[in-house]
N, C-alpha and C. Protein backbone atom coordinates (compact mmCIF):
# COMPACT_ATOMS: atom_id res chain seq x y z
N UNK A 1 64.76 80.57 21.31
CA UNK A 1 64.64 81.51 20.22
C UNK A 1 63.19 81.64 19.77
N UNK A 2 62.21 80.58 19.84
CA UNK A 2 60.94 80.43 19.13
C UNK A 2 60.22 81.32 20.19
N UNK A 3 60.66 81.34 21.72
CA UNK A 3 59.95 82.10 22.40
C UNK A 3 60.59 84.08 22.82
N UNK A 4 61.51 84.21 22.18
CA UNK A 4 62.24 85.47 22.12
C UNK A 4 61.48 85.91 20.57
N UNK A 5 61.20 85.33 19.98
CA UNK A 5 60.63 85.52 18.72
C UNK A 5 59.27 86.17 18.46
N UNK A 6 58.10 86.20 20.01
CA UNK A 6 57.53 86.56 19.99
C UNK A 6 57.21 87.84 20.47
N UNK A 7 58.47 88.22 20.21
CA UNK A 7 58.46 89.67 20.80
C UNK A 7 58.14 90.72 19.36
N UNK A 8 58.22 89.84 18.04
CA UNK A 8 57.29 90.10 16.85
C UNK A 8 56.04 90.58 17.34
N UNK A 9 55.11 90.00 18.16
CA UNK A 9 54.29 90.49 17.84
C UNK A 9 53.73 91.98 17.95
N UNK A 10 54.54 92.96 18.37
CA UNK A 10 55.02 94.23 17.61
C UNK A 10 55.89 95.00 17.25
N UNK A 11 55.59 96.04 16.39
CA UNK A 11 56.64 96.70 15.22
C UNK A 11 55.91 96.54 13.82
N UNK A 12 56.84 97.37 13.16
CA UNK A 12 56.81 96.87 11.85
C UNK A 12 58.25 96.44 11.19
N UNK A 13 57.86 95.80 10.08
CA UNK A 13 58.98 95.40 9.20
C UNK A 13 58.94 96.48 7.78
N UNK A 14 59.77 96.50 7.19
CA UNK A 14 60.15 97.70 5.64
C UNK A 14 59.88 96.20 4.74
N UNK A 15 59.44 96.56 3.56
CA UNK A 15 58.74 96.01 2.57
C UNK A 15 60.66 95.00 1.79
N UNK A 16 61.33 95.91 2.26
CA UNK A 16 63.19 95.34 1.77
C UNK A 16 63.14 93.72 2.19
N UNK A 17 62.81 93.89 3.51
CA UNK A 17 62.99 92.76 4.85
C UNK A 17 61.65 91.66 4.15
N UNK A 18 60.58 91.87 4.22
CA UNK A 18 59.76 90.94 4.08
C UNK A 18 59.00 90.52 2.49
N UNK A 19 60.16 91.02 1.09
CA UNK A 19 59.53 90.99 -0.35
C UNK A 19 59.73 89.78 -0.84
N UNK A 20 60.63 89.60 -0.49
CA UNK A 20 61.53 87.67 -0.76
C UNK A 20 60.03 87.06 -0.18
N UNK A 21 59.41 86.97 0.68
CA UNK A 21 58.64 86.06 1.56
C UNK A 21 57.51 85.80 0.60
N UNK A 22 56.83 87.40 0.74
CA UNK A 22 55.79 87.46 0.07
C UNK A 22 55.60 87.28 -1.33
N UNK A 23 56.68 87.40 -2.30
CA UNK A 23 57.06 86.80 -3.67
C UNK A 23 57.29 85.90 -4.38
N UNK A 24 58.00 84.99 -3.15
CA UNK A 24 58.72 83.82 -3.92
C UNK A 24 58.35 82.57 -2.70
N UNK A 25 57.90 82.63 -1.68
CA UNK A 25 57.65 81.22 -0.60
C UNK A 25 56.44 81.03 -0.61
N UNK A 26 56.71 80.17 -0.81
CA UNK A 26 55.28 79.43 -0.75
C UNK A 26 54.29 78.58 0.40
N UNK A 27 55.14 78.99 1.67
CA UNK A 27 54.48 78.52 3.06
C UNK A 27 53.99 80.06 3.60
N UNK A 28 52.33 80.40 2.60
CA UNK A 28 52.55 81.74 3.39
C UNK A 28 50.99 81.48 2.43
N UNK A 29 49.69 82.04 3.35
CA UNK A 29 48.55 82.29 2.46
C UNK A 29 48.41 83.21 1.72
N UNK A 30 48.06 83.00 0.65
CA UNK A 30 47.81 83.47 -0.47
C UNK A 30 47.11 85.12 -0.69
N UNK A 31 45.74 84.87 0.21
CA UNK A 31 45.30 86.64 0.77
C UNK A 31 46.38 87.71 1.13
N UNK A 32 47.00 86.74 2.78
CA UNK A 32 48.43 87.44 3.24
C UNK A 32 48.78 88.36 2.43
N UNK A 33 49.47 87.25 1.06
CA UNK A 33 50.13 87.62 -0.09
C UNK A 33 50.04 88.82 -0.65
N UNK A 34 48.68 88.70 -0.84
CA UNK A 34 48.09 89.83 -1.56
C UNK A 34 47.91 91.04 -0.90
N UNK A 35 47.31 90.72 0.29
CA UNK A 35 47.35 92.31 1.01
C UNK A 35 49.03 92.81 1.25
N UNK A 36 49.80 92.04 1.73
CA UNK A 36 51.18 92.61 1.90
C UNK A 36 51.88 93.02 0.37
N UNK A 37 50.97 92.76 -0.65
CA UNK A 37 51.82 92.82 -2.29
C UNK A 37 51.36 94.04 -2.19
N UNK A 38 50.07 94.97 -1.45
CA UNK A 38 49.84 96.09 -2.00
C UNK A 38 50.28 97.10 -1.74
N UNK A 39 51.60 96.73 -0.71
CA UNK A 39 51.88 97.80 -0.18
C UNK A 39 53.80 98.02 -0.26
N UNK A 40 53.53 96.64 -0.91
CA UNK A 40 55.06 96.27 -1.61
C UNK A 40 55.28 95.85 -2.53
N UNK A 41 55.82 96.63 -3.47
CA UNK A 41 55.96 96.39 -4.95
C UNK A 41 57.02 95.17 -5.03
N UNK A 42 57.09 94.70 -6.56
CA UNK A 42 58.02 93.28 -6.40
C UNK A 42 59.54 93.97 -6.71
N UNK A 43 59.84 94.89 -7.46
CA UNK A 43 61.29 95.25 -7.87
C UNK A 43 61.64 96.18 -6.69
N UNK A 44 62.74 95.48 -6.25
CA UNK A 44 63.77 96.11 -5.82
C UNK A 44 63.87 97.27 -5.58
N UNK A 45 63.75 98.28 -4.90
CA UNK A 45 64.36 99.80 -4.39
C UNK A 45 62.84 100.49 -4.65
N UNK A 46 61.65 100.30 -5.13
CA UNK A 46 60.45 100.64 -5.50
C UNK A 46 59.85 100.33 -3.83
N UNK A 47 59.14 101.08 -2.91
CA UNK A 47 59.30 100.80 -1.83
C UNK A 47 59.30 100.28 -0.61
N UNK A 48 61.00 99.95 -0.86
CA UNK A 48 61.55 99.62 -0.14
C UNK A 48 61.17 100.27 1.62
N UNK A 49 61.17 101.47 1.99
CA UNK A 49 61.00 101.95 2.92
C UNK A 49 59.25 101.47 3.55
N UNK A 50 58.68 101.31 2.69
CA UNK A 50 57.01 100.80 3.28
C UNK A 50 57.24 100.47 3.99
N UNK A 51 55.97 100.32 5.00
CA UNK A 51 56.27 98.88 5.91
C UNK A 51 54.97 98.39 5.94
N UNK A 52 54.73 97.37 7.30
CA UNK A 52 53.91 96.48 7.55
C UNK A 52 53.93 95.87 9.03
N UNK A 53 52.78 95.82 9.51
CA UNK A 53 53.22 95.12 11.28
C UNK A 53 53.51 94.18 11.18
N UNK A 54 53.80 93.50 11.88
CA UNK A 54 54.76 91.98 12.00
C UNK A 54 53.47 91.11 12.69
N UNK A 55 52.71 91.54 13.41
CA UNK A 55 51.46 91.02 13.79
C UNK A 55 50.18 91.49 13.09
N UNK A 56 49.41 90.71 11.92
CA UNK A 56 48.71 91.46 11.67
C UNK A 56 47.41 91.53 12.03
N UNK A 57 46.96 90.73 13.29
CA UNK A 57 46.01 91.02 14.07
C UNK A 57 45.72 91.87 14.94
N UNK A 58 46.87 91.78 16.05
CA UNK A 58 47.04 92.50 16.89
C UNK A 58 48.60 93.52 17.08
N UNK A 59 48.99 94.24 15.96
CA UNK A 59 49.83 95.13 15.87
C UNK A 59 50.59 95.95 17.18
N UNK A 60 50.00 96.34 17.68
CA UNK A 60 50.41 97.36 19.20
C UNK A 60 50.17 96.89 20.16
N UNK A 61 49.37 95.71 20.73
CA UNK A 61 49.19 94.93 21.86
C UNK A 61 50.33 93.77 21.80
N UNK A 62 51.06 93.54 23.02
CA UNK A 62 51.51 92.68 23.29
C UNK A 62 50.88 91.02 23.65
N UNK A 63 51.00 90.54 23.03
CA UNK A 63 50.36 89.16 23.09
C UNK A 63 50.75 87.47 22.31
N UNK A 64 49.52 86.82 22.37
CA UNK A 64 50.70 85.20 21.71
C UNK A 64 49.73 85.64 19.98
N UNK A 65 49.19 86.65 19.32
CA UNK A 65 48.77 86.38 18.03
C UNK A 65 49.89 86.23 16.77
N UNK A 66 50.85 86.68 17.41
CA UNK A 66 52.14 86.37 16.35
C UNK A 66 52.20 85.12 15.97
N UNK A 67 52.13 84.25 17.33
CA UNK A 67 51.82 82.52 16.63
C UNK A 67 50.53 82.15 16.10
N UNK A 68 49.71 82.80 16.79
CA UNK A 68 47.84 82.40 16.10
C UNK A 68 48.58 82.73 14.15
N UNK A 69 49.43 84.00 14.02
CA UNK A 69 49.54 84.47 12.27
C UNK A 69 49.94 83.46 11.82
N UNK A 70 51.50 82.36 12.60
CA UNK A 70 52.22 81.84 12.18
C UNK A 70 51.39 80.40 11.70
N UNK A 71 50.75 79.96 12.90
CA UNK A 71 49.73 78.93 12.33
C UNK A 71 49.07 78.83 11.22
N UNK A 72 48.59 80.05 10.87
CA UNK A 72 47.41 80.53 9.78
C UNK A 72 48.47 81.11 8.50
N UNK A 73 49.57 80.87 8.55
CA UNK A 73 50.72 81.36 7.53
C UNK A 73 50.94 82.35 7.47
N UNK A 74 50.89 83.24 8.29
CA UNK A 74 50.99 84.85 7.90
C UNK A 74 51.71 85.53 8.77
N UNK A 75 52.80 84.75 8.93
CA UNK A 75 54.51 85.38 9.21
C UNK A 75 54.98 86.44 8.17
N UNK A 76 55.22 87.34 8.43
CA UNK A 76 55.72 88.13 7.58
C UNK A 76 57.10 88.25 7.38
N UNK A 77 57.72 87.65 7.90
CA UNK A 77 59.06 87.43 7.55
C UNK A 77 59.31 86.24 7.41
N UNK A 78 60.27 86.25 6.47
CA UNK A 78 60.37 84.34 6.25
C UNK A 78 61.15 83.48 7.39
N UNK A 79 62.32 84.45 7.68
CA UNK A 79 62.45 83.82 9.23
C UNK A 79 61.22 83.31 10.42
N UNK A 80 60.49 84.28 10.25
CA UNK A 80 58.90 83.58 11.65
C UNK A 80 58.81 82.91 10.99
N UNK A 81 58.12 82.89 9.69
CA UNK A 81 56.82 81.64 9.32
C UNK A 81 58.01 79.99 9.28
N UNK A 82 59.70 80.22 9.39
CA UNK A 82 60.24 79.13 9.41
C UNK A 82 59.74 78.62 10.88
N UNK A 83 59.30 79.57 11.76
CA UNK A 83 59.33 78.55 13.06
C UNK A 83 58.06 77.38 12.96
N UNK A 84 57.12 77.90 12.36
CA UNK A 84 55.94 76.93 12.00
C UNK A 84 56.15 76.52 10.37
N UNK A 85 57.08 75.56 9.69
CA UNK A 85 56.83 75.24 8.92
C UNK A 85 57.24 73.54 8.67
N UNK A 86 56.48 73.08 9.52
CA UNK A 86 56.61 71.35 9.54
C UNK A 86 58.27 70.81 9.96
N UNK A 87 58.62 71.61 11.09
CA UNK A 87 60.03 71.42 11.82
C UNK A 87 59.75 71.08 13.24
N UNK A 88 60.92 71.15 14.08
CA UNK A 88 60.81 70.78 15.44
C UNK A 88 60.11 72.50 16.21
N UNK A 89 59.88 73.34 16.39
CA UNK A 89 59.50 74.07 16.53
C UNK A 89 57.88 74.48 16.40
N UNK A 90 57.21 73.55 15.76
CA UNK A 90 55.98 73.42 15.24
C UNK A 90 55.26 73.12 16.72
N UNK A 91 55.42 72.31 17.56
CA UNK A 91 54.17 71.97 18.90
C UNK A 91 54.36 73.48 19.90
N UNK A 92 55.62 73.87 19.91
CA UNK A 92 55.65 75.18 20.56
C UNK A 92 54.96 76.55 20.27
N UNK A 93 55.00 76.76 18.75
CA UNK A 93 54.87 77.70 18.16
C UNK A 93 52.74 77.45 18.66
N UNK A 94 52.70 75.90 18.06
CA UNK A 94 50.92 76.34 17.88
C UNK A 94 50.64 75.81 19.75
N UNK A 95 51.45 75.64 20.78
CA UNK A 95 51.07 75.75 22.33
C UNK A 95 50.81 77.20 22.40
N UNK A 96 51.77 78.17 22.15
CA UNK A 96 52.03 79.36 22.32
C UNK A 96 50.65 80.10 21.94
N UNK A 97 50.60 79.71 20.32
CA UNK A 97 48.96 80.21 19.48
C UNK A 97 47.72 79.82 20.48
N UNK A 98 47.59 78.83 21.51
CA UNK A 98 46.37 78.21 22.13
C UNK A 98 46.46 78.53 23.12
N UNK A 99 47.81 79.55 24.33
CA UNK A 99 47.67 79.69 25.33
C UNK A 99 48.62 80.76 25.71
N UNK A 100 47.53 82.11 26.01
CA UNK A 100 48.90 83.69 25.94
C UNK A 100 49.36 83.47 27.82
N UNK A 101 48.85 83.09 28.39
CA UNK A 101 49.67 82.83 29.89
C UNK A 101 50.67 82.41 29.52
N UNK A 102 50.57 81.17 28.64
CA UNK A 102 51.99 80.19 28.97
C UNK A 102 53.07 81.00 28.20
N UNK A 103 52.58 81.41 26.96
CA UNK A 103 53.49 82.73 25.89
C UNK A 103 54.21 83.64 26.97
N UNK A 104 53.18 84.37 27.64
CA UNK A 104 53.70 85.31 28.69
C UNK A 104 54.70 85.08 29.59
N UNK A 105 54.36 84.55 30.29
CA UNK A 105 55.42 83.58 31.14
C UNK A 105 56.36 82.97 30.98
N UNK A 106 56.57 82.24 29.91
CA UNK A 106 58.02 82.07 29.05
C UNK A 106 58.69 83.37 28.59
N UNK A 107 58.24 83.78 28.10
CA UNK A 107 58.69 84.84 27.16
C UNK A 107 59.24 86.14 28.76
N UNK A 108 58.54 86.04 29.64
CA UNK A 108 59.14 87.06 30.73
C UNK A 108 60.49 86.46 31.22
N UNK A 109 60.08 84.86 31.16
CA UNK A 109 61.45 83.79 31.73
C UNK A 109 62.90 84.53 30.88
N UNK A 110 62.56 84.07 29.51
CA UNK A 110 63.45 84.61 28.65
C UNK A 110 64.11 85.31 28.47
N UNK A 111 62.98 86.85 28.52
CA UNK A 111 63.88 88.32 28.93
C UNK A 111 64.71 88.37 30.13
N UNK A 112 64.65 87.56 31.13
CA UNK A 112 65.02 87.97 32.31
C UNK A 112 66.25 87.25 32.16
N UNK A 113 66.58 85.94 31.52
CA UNK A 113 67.34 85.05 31.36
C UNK A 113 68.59 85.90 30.55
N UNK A 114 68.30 86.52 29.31
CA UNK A 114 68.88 87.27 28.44
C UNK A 114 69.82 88.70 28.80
N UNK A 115 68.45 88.81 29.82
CA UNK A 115 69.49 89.75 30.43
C UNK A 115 70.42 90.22 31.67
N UNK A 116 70.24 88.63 31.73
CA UNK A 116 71.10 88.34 32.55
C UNK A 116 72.49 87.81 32.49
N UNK A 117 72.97 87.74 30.89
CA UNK A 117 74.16 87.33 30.32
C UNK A 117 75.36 88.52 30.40
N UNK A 118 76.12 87.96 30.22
CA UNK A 118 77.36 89.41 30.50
C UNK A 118 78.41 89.65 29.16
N UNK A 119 77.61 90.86 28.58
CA UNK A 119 78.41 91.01 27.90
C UNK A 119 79.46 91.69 27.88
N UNK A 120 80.24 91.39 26.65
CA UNK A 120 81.34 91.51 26.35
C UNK A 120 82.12 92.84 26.49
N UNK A 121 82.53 93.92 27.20
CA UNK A 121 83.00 94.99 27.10
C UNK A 121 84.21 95.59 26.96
N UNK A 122 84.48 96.83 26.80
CA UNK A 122 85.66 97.19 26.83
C UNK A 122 86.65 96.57 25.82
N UNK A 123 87.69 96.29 26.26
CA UNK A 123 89.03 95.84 24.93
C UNK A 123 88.37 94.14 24.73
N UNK A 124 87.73 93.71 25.46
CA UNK A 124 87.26 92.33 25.66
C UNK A 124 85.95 92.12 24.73
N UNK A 125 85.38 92.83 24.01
CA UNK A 125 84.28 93.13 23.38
C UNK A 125 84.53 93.85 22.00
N UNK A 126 83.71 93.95 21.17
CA UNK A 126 83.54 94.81 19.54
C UNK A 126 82.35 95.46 19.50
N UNK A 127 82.19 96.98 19.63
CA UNK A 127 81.28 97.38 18.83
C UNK A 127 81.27 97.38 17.44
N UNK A 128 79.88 96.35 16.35
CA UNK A 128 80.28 96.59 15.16
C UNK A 128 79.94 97.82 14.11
N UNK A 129 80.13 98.73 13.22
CA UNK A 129 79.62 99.13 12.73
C UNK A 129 78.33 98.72 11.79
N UNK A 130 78.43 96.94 11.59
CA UNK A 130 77.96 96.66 10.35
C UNK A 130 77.56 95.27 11.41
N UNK A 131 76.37 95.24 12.20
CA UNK A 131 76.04 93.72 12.87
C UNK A 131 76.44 92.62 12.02
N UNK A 132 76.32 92.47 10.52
CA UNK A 132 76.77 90.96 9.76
C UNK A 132 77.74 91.03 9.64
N UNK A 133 78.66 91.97 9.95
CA UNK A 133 80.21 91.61 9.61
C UNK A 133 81.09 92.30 11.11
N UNK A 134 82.22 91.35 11.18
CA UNK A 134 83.66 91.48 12.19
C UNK A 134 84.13 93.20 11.31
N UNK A 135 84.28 93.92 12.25
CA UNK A 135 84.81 95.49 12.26
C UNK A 135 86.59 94.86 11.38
C-alpha cells in the first residue's frame, strides 16, 4: 500500500478531502499549513471544491517527491502523511524519498501485480453506487 500510494505524486485533492489535515493535525509543517489554509477556508462547504496537488514539488511529473513531501511533513492528506508518522512504514517511505529507481521499480512491480487480480464480475461481483457502502 505505502508503495501504490505513490501514485499521489500526481493529481489534485478538493480542499473537503484535505481541511481536517491542515486544521486540526499536528504531524504536518506549519508553512504547509499555511499555504494550503489559503486556498482553503476552515468552515465547511466555503470551498470545498478548491483544490491542491498532492505533490507539492513536483505536481505533473511522475516521481518518488511524494515521499521527499512526506518526510518534510507535507502530505496533504492525512492518510499519506500517516505513512511517515513514526510507524512501521517510516524506513520505506524515507528509502523511497532517497531513491526514485527503487520507487519506480516497485511501484511498476505493484501495478502489474494489481492488475493482475481477478475481479469480481457479473452476478459474482457488485457494482456500488456509493464505494463506502454495500448497494
Amino acid at each position: 500500500m505505502t508503495t501504490l500510494s505513490g501514485a499521489h505524486t500526481i493529481g489534485q485533492a478538493r480542499c473537503i478531502n484535505f481541511r481536517a489535515h491542515v486544521y486540526n493535525d499536528t504531524n504536518i509543517d506549519p508553512s504547509f499549513t499555511a499555504l494550503r489554509c489559503t486556498n482553503c477556508p476552515s468552515s465547511a462547504g466555503s470551498g470545498d471544491n478548491n483544490t491542491a496537488p498532492l505533490d507539492l514539488k513536483t505536481p505533473i511529473k511522475f516521481d518518488n517527491n511524494y515521499y521527499v513531501n512526506l518526510v518534510a511533513k507535507r502530505g496533504l492528506l492525512h492518510s499519506d502523511q500517516q505513512l511517515f508518522n513514526g510507524g512501521s512504514q517510516d524506513s520505506q517511505v524515507r528509502m523511497y524519498s532517497n531513491n526514485n529507481a527503487v520507487f519506480v521499480k516497485d511501484i511498476v512491480a505493484a501495478m502489474i501485480k494489481m492488475g493482475n487480480l481477478d475481479p469480481l464480475t457479473g452476478t459474482n461481483g457488485e457494482i456500488r453506487k456509493n464505494c463506502h457502502f454495500v448497494n
